[in-house]
Protein backbone atom coordinates (compact mmCIF):
# COMPACT_ATOMS: atom_id res chain seq x y z
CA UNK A 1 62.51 90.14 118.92
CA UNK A 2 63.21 88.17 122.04
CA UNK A 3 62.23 90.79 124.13
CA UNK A 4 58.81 91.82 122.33
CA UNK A 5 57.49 88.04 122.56
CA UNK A 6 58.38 88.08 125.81
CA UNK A 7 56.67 91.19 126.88
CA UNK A 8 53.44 89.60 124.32
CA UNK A 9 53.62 86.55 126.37
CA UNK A 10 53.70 88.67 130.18
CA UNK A 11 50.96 90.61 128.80
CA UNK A 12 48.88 87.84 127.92
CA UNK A 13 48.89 85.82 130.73
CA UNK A 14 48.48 88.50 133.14
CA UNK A 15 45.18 89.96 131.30
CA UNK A 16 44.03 86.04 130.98
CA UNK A 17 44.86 85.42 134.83
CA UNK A 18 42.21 88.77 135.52
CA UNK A 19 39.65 88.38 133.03
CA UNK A 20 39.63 84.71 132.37
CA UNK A 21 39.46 82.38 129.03
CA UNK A 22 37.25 84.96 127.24
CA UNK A 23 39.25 88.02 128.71
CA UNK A 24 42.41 85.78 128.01
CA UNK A 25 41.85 85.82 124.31
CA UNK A 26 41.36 89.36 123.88
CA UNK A 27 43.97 90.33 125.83
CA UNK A 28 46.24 88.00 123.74
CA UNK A 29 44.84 89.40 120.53
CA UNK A 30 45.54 92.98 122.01
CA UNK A 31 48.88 92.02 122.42
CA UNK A 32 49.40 90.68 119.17
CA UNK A 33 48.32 94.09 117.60
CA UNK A 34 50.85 95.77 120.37
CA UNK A 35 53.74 93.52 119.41
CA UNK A 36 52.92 94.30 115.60
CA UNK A 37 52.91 98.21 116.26
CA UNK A 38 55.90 97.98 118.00
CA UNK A 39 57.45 95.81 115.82
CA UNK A 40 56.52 98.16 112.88
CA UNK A 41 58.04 101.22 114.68
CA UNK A 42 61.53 99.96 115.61
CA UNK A 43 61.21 98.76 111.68
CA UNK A 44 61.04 102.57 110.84
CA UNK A 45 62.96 103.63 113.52
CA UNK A 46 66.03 101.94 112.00
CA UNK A 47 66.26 102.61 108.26
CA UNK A 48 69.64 102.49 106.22
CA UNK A 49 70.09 104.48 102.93
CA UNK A 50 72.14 104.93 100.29
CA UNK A 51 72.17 108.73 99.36
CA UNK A 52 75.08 109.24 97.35
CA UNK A 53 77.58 106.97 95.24
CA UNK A 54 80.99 108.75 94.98
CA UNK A 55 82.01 108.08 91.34
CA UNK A 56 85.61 107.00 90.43
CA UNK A 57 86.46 110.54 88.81
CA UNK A 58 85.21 114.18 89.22
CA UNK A 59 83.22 114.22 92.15
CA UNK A 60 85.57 113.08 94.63
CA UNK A 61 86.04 109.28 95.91
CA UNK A 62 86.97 107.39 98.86
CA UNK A 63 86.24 109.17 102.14
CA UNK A 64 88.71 107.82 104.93
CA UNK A 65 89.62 107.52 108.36
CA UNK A 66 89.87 110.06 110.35
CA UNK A 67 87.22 112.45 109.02
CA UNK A 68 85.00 114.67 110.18
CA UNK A 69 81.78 115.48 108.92
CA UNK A 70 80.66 119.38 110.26
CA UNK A 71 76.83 120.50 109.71
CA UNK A 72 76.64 124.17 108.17
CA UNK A 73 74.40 126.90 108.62
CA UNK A 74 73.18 125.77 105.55
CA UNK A 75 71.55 122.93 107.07
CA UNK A 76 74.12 120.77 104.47
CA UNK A 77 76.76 118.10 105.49
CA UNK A 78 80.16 118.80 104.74
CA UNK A 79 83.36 117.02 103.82
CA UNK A 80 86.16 115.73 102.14
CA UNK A 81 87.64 112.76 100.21
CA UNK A 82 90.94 111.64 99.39
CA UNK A 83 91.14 111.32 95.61
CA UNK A 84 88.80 112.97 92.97
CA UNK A 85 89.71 116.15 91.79
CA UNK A 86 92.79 117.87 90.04
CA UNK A 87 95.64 116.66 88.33
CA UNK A 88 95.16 112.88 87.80
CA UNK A 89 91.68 113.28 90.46
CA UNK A 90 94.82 112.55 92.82
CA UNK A 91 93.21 115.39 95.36
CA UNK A 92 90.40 115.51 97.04
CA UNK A 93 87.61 118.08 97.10
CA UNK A 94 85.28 119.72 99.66
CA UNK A 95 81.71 118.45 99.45
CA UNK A 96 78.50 119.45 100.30
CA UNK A 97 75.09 117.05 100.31
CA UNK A 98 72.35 118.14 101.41
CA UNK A 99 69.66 115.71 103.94
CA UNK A 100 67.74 115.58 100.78
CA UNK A 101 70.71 114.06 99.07
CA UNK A 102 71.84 117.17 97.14
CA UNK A 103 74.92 116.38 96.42
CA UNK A 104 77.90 119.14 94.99
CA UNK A 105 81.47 119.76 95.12
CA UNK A 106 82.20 123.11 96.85
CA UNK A 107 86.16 123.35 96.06
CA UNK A 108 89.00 120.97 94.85
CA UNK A 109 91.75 121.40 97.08
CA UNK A 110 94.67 121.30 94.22
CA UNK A 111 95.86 125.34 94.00
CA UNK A 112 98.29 125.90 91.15
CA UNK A 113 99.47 129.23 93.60
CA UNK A 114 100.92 126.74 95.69
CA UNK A 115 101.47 124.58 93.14
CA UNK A 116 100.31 121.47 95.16
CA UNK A 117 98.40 122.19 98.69
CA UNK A 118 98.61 118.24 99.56
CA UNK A 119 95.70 116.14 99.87
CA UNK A 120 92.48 117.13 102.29
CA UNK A 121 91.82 114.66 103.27
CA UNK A 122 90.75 114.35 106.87
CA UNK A 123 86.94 116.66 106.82
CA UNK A 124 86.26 119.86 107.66
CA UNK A 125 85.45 122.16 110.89
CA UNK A 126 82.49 124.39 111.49
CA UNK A 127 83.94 128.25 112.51
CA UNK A 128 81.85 131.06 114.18
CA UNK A 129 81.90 132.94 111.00
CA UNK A 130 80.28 130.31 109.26
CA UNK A 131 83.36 129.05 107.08
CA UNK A 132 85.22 125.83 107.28
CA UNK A 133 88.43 124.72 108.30
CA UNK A 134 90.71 122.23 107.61
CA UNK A 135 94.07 121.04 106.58
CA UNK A 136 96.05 119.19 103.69
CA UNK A 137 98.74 116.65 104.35
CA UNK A 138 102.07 116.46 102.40
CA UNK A 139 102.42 118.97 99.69
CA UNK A 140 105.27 121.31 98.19
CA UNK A 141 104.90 123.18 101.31
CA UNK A 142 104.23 120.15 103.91
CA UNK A 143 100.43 120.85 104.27
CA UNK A 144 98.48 123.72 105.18
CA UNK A 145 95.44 124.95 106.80
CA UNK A 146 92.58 126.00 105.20
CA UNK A 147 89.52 127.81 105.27
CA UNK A 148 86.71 127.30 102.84
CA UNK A 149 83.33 129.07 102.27
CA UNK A 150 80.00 127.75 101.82
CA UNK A 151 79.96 129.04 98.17
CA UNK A 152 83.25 127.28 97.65
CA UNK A 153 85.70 130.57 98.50
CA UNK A 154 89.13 129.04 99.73
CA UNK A 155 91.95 130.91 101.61
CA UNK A 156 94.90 129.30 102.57
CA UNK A 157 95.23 130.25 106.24
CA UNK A 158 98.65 129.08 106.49
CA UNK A 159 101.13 127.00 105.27
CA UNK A 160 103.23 125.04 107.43
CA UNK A 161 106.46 124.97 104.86
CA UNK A 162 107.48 127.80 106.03
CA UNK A 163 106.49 127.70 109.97
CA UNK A 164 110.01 125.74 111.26
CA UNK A 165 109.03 122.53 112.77
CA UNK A 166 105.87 122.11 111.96
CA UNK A 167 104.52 119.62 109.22
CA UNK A 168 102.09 117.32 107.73
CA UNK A 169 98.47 118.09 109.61
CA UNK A 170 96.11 115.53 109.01
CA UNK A 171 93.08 116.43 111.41
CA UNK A 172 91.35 119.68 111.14
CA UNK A 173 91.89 121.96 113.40
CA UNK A 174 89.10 122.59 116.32
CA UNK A 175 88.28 126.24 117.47
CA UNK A 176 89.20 126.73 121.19
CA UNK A 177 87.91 129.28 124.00
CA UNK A 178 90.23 131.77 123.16
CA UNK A 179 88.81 132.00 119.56
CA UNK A 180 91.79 130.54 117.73
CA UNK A 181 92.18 126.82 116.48
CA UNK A 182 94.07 123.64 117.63
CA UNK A 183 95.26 121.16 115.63
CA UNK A 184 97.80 117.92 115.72
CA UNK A 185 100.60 117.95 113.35
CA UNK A 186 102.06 114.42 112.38
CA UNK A 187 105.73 115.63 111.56
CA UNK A 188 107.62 118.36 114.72
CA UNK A 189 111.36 117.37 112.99
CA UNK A 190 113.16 118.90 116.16
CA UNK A 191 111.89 116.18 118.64
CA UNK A 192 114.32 113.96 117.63
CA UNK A 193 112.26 110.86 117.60
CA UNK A 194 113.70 107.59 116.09
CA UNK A 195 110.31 106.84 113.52
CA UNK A 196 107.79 108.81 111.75
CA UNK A 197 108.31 111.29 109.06
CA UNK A 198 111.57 112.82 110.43
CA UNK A 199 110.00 113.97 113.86
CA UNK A 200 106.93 112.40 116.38
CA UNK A 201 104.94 115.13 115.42
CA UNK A 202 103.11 118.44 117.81
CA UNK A 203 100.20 120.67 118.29
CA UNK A 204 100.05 123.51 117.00
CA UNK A 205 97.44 127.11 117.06
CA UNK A 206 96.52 128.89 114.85
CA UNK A 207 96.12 133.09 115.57
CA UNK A 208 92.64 134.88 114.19
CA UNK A 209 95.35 136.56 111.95
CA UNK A 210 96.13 133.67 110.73
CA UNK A 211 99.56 133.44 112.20
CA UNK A 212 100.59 130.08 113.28
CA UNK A 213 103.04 128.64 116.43
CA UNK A 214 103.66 125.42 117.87
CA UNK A 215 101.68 125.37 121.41
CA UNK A 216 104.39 122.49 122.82
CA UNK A 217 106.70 119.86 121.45
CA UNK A 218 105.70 116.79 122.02
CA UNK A 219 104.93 113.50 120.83
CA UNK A 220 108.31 111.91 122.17
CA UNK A 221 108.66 107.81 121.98
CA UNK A 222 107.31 107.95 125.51
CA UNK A 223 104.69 109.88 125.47
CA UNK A 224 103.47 109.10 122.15
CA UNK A 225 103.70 109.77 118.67
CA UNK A 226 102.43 110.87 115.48
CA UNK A 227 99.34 111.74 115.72
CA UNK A 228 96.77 112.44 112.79
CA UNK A 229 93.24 112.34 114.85
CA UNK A 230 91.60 115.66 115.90
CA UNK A 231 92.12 117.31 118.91
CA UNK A 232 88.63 117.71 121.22
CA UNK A 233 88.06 120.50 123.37
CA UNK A 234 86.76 119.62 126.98
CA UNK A 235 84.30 121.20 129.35
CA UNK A 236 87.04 122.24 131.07
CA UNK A 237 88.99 124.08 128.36
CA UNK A 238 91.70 121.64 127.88
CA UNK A 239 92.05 119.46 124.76
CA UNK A 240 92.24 115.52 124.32
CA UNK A 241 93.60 113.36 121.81
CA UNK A 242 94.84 110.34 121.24
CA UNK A 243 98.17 108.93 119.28
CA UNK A 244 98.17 105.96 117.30
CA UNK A 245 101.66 104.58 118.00
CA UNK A 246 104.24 105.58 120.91
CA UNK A 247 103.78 105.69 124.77
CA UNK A 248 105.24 103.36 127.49
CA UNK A 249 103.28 100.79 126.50
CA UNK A 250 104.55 96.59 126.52
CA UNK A 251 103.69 96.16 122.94
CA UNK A 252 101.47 96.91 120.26
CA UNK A 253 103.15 96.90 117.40
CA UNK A 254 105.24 99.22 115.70
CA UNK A 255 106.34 101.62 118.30
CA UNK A 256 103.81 100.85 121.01
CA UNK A 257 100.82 101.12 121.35
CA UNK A 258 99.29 104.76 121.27
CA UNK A 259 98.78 107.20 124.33
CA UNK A 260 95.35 109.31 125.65
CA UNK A 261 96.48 112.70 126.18
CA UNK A 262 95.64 116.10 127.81
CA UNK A 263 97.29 119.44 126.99
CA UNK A 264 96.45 122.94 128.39
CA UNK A 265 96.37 125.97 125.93
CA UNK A 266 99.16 127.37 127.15
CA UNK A 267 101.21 123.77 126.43
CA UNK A 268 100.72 121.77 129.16
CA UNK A 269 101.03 118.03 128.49
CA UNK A 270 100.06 114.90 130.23
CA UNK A 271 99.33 111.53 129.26
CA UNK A 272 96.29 110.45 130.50
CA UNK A 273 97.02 106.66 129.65
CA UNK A 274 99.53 104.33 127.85
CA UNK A 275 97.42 102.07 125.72
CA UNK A 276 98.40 98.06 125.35
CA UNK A 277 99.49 98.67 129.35
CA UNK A 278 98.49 95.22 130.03
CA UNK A 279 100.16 91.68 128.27
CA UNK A 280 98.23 90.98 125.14
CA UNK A 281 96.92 94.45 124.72
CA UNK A 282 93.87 93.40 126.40
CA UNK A 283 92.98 96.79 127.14
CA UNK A 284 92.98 97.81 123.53
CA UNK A 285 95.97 99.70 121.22
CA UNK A 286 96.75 101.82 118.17
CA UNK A 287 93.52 104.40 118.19
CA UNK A 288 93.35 106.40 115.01
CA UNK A 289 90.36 108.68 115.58
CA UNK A 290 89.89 111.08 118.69
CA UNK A 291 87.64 111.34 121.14
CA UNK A 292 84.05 112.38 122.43
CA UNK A 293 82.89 114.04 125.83
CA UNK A 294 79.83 111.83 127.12
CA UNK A 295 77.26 113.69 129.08
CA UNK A 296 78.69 112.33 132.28
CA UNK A 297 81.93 114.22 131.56
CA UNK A 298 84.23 111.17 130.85
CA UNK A 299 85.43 110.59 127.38
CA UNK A 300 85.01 108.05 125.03
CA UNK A 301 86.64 106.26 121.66
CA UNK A 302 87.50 103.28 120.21
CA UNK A 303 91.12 101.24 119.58
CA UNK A 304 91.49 99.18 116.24
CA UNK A 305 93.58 97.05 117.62
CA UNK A 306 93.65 94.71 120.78
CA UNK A 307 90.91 93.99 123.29
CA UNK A 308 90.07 90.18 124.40
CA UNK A 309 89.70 88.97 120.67
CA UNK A 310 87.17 86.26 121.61
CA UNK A 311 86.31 85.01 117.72
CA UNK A 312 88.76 87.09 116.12
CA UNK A 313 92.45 84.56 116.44
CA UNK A 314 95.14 86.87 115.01
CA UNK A 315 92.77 89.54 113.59
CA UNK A 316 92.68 92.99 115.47
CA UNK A 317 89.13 93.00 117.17
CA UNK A 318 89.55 96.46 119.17
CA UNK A 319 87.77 97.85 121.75
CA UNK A 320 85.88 100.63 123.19
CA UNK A 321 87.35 102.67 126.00
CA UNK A 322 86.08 105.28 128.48
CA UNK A 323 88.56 107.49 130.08
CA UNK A 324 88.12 110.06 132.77
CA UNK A 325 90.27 113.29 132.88
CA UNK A 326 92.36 111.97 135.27
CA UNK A 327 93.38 109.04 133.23
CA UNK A 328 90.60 106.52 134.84
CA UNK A 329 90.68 104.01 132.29
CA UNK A 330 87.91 101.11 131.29
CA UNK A 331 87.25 98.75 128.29
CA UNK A 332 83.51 99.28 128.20
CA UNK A 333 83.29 96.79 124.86
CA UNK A 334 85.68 94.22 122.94
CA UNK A 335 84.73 93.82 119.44
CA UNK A 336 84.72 89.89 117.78
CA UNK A 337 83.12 88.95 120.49
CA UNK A 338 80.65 87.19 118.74
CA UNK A 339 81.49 84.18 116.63
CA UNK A 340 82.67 85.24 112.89
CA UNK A 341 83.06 88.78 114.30
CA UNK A 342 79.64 89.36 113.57
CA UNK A 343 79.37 92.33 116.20
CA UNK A 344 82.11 94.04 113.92
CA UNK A 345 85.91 94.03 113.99
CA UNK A 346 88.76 97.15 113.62
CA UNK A 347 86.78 100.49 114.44
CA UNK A 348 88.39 103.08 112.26
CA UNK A 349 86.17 106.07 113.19
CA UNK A 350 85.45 107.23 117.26
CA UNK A 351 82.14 107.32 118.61
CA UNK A 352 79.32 110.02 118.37
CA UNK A 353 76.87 110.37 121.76
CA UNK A 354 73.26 111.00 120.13
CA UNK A 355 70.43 112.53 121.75
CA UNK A 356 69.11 109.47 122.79
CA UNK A 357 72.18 109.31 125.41
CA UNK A 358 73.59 106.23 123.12
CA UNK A 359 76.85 105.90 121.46
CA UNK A 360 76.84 105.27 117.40
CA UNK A 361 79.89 103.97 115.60
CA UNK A 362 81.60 102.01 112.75
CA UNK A 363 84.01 98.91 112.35
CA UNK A 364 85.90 98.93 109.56
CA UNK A 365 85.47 94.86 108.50
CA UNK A 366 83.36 92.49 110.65
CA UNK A 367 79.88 91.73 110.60
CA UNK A 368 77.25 89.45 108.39
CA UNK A 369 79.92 90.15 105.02
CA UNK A 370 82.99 91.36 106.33
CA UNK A 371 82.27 94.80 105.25
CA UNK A 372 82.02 96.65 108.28
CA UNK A 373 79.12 97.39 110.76
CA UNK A 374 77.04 100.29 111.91
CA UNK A 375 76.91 99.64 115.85
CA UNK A 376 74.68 101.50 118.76
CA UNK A 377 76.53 100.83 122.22
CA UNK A 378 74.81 102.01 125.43
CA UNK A 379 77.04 104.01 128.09
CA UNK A 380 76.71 100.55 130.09
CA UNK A 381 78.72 99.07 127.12
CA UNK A 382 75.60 96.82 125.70
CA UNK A 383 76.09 96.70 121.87
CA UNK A 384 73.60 96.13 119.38
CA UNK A 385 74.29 95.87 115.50
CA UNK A 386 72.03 98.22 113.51
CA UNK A 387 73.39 97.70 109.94
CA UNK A 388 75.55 94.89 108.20
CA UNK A 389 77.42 96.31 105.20
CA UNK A 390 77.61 94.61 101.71
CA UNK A 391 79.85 96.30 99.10
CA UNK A 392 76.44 97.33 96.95
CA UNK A 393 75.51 99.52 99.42
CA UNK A 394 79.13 100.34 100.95
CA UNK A 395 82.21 98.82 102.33
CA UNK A 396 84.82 99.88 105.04
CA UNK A 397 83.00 102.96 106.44
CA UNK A 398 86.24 104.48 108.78
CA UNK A 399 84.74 108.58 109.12
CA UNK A 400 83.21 109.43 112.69
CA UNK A 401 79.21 109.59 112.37
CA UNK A 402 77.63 112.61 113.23
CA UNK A 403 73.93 113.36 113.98
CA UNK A 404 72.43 116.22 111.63
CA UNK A 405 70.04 118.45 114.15
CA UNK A 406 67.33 117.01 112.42
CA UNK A 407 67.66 113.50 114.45
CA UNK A 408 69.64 111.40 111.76
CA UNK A 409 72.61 109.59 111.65
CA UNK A 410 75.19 110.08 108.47
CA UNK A 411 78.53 109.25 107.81
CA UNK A 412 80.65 107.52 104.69
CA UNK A 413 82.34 104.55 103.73
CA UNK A 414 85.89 104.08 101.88
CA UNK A 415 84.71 101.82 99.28
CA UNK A 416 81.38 99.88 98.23
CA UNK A 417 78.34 101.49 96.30
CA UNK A 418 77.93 101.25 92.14
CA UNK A 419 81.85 102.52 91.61
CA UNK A 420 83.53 100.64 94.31
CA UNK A 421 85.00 104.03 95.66
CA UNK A 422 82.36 104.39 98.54
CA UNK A 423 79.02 106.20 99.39
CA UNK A 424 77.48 108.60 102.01
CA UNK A 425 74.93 106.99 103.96
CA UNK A 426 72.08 108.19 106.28
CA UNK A 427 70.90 105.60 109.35
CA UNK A 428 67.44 106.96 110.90
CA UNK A 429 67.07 106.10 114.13
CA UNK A 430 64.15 107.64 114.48
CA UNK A 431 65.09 110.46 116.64
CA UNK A 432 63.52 114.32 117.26
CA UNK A 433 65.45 116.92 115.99
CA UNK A 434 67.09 119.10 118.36
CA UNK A 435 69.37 122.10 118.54
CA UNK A 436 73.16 122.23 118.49
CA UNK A 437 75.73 124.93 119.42
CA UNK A 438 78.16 126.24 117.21
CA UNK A 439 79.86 127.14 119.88
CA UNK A 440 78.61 125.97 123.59
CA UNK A 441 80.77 128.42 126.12
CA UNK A 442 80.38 132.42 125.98
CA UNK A 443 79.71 135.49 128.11
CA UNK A 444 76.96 137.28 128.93
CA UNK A 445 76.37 139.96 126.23
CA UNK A 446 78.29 137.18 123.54
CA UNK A 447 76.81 135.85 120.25
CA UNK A 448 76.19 131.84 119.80
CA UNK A 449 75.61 130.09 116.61
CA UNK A 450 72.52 127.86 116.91
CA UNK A 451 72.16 125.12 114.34
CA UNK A 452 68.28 123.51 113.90
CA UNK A 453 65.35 123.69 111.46
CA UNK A 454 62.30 125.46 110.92
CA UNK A 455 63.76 128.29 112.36
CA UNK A 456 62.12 131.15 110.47
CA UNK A 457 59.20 130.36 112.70
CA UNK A 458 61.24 131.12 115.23
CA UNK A 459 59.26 133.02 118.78
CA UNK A 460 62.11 132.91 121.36
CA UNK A 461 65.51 131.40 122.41
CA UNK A 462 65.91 130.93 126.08
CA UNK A 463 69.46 130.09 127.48
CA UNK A 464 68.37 127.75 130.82
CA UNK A 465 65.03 129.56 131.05
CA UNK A 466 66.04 132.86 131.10
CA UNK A 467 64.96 134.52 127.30
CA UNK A 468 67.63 136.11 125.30
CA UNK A 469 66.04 139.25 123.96
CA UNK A 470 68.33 139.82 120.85
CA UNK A 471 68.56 137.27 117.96
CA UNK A 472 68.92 136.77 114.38
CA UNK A 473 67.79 134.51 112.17
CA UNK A 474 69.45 133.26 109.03
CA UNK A 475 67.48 131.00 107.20
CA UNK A 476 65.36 128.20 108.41
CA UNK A 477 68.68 126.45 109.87
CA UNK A 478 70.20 128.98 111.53
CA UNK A 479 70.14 131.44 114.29
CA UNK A 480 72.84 133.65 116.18
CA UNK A 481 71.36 134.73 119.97
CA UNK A 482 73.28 136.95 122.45
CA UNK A 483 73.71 135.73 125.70
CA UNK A 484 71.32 137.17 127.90
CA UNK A 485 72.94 139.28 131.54
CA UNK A 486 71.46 137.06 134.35
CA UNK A 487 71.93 133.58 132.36
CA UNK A 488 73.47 130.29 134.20
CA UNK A 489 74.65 127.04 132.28
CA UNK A 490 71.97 124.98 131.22
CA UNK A 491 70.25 123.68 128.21
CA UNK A 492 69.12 126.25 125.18
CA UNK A 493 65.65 126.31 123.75
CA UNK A 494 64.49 127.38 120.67
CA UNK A 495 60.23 127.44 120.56
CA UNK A 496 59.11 127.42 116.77
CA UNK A 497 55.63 126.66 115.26
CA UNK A 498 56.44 123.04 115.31
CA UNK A 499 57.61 122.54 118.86
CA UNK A 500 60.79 123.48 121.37
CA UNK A 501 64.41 122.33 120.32
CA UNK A 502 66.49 122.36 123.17
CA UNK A 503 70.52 121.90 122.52
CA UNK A 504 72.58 118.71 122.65
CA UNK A 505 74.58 119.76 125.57
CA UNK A 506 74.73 122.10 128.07
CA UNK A 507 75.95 125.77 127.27
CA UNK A 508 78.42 126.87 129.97
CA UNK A 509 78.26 130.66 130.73
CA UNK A 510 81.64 131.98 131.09
């Protein structure tokens, strides 16, 4: 507001100081009319809605932290939750909704051939062949991983009962170069570590054939622990993380506080930072989501726990960190650092870069009711509160936002809405749509998954100018493009009747 009176003021009195009193007047009733246009476009530009109340039985209930929310072919959003659905709704299902706010449950997790499968409750991951993937945590056989069709066809890709070493995933797993997945298991029981569920935990892959094996053993006292976030697979063809206890850290809590990591595919480990490294934690601690690759190539995610605390006395605050892949480390913002915590306090979720080139987040409490916040924070760590939760319309969002290719923010919350057991919300920015890659690395001659809309009116799909001359499309939301021989890394376009898509990132030609 400051800044548009401001800018109504400048205008004024520069117009007034050419064309005098008379000019003066119009000038200041021209910028009244600007101020009110602009004033009525970021009011549009920032809408909050309620699309979906998860009821307290049936339809699955109270989505939480860390959870990942993968866009289909479909066009639809999909999930999980932790409670809802077989024996005693004590399991969560697999959910669809739709940006129309169609909402359906595509599978319950609970499988009587396995007797119990564990809870799913950490999301879902988007695979080349169009399925999802994901994992259950505890069980009869100590979790599993999962795949799970659009039309709600699951296969248990493997269970980790019977894989020696190798228990409770939380995270799903992510899909790396080499075609087969990645995940972080929370239990490795050989590593001989003093907490946790009888082991620090490990990362593990997962075959095509579905054949599992523990990439490295890891997840010591020293170099962190027990990790349930999601692995994230860099530009460079590693993979980052994050634990939320462990490391050679001064504090933090219970066992430390949390490490930044790096690990090869082939198993090689290094910690790119100890969290709570300096007295107080002032540099943040205990992360418990993973991470994001900015556009400048660093990456980026939030701690719930430490930071400068300004307004926040004995209460968490956390902060948001940027790391480089060498372990350059910065606090880019501390949360409660307004008074009564009203720029948010504890993020639960990590960070999602839009197309706008801005970061988009969650705290867990903080903010005008305590409830939690929906936060914008520039890569020059200026944060602005877009949305103030209030129980009626959600409470305690802790999933990762993610950015549908149609410009809009959505994401969950663990409790709030009409059944207290949390909602799925949509936060319009008031962004284009764009295009995003299903997968962004390949080889000349290779097929890519292209996510969008109004693709049936689909003329051509360029990969950094130069025009792919095979592809498919599948529905209005999807297309599948081989690589064209001659192609460098760069942006890919699609052109359709209503106007050129280009991708979210860069795809990098192999």
């Amino acid at each position: 507001m400051k800044k548009m009176l401001d800018l109504r003021n400048e205008i004024g009195f520069d117009f007034g100081s050419i064309l005098g009193n008379e000019g003066r007047v119009r000038a200041i009733a021209a910028s009244v009319i600007v101020f009110m246009i602009l004033m009525s476009a970021a009011a549009q530009a920032q809408t909050y809605a309620v699309m979906y109340n998860f009821p307290s039985l049936g339809d699955g209930a109270n989505p939480t932290n860390p959870s990942i929310i993968s866009q289909g072919r479909d066009g639809n959003l999909y999930s999980t939750t932790t409670a809802g659905c077989g024996p005693y709704n004590l399991f969560g299902p697999v959910f669809k909704i739709s940006p129309a706010a169609k909402f359906k449950v595509v599978t319950c997790l609970y499988n009587t051939a396995y007797n119990t499968l564990g809870g799913a409750y950490s999301g879902v991951t988007l695979g080349t062949d169009g399925n999802f993937y994901g994992t259950t945590y505890g069980g009869d056989y100590s979790g599993a991983v999962f795949k799970v069709s659009a039309a709600g066809k699951l296969t248990v890709y493997d269970v980790f009962g019977a894989v020696p070493n190798i228990a409770s995933p939380f995270a799903p797993p992510v899909l790396g170069m080499d075609g087969s997945f990645y995940g972080t298991a929370d239990d490795h029981g050989s590593s001989g570590c003093t907490y946790g569920y009888g082991g620090c935990g490990g990362i593990y892959k997962i075959k095509s054939t579905g054949k599992s094996y523990l990439v490295t053993k890891l997840f010591e006292q020293t170099d962190g622990a027990n990790s349930v976030t999601p692995l994230l697979l860099g530009s460079d063809g590693n993979f980052y993380g994050t634990t939320s206890v462990g490391g050679s850290s001064i504090g933090g809590g219970y066992g430390g506080g949390g490490v930044i990591f790096k690990i090869t595919p082939s198993g090689t480990y290094d910690v790119l930072y100890n969290l709570c490294s300096l007295k107080g934690c002032l540099d943040g601690a205990d992360p418990l989501d993973g991470l994001v690759q900015g556009a400048d190539g660093d990456f980026y995610g939030t701690a719930s726990d430490g930071g400068t605390r300004t307004y926040a006395g004995s209460a968490p605050g956390g902060v948001v960190f940027k790391v480089s892949s060498t372990g350059s480390y910065s606090v880019l913002y501390n949360f409660c650092s307004q008074p009564n915590c009203a720029d948010g306090d504890t993020p639960y979720g990590g960070l999602v870069q839009a197309s706008d080139g801005n970061f988009y987040g969650t705290t867990q409490v903080g903010g005008a009711n305590n409830d939690g916040v929906i936060f914008q924070l520039t890569p020059a760590g200026v944060l602005t509160v877009l949305y103030n939760f209030d129980g009626t319309h959600g409470r305690y969002p802790e999933a990762t936002l993610i950015q549908h290719t149609n410009g809009i923010l959505y994401g969950d919350t663990l409790n709030g809405g009409t059944s207290n057991d949390g909602v799925f919300f949509s936060m319009n920015m008031g962004l284009p749509p764009f295009a995003k890659l299903v997968t962004w690395w390949g080889k000349p001659g290779g097929l890519v998954g292209i996510l969008g809309q109004g693709f049936k009116s689909a003329t051509s799909v360029s990969f950094n100018g130069v025009p792919a001359t095979t592809f498919k499309i599948t529905g209005d939301t999807y297309i599948s493009a081989k690589v064209p021989v001659g192609a460098t890394s760069g942006k890919v376009t699609v052109v359709t009747a209503s106007g050129t898509l280009t991708s979210s990132r860069e795809f990098v030609v192999q």
